[in-house]
Protein backbone atom coordinates (compact mmCIF):
# COMPACT_ATOMS: atom_id res chain seq x y z
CA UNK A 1 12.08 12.18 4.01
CA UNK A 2 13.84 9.78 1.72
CA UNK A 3 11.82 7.80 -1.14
CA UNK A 4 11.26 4.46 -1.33
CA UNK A 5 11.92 2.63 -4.08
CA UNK A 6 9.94 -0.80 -3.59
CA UNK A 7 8.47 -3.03 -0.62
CA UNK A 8 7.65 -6.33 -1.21
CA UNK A 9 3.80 -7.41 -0.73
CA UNK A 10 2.90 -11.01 -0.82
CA UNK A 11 6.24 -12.25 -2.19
CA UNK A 12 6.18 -9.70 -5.15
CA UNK A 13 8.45 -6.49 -5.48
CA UNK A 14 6.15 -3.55 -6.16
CA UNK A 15 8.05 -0.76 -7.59
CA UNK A 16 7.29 2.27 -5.82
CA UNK A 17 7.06 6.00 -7.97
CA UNK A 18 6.45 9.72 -6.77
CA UNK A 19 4.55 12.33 -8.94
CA UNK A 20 2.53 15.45 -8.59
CA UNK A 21 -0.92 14.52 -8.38
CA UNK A 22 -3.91 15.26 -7.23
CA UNK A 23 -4.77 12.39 -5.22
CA UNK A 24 -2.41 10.85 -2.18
CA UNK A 25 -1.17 7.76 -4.28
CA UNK A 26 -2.86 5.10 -6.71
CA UNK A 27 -2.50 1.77 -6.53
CA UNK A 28 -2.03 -0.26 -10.18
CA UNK A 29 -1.92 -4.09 -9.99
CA UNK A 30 -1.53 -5.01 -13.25
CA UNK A 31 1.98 -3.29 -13.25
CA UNK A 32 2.86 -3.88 -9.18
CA UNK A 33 3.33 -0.54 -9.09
CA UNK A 34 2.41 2.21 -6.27
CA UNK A 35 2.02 5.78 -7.37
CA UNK A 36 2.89 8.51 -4.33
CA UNK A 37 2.05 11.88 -4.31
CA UNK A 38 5.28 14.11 -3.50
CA UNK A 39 3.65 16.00 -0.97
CA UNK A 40 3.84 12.78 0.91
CA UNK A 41 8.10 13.11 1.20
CA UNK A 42 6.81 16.45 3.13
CA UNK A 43 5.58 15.06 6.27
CA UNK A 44 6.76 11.18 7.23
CA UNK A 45 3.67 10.42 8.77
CA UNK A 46 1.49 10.81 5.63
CA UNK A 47 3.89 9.20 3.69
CA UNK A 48 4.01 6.20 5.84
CA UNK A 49 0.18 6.08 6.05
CA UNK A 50 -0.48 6.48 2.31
CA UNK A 51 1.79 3.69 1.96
CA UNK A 52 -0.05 1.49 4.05
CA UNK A 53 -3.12 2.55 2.10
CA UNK A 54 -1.85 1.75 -1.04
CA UNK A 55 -0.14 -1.56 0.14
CA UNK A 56 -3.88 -2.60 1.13
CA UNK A 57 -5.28 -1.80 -2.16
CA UNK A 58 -2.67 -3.50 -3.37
CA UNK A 59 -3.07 -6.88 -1.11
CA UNK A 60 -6.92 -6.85 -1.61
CA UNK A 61 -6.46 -6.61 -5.56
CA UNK A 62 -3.87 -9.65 -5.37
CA UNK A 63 -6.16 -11.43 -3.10
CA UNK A 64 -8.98 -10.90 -5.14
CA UNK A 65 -11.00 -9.06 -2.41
CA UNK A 66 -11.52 -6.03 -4.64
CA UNK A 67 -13.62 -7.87 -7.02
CA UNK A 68 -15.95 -9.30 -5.09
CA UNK A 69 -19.48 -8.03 -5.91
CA UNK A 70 -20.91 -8.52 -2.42
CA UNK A 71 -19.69 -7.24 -0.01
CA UNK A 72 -18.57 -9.67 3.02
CA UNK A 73 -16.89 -7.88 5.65
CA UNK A 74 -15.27 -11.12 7.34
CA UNK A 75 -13.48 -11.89 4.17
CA UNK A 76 -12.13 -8.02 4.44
CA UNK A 77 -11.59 -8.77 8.48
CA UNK A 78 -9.24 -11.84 7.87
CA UNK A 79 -7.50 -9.92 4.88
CA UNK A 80 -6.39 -7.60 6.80
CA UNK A 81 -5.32 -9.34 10.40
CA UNK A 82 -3.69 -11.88 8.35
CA UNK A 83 -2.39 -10.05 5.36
CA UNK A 84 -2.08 -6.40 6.16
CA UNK A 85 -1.56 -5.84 9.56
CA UNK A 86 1.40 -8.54 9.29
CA UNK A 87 3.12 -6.65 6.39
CA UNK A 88 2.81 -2.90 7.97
CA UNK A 89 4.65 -4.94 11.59
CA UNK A 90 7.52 -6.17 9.04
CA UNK A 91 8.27 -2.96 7.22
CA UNK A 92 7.81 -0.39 9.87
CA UNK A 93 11.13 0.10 9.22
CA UNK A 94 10.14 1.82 6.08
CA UNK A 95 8.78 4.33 8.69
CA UNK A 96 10.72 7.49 9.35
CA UNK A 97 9.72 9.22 12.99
């Protein structure tokens, strides 16, 4: 499994890093930066899915939808049909079968 270096979310190049850790990955805004667990370069499938995880963190945080202190599932809904599930079509070729 080969690492990736950085994917672009929302028009912004978020560097991408690998480390032992103890959780799959991290997600840090601030620094538009993903944190991977090595483990992950292990099996492509977790890899790819723990990117997509983080990538949502990481387009909910830049949308703001993290911070919301009520919870309104719509708003979560259209994040993800019109934010996430549009980035994960246009970089499956990040994914490794």
């Amino acid at each position: 499994m080969r690492k990736v270096a950085s994917v672009n979310v929302l028009n912004h190049k978020i560097k991408i890093i690998y480390e032992e850790m103890e959780d799959w990955g991290e997600c840090f805004m601030d620094d538009k930066l993903i944190k991977l667990n090595k483990k992950c370069l292990k099996d492509p499938e977790q890899h790819w899915w723990t990117l997509v995880h983080e990538v949502t963190h990481m387009i909910f945080e830049m949308t703001g939808l993290a911070f919301m202190e009520i919870n309104d599932e719509e708003a979560y809904v259209r994040c993800v049909e019109n934010l996430v599930i549009p980035w994960v079509l246009g970089n499956s070729h990040l994914r490794e079968k």
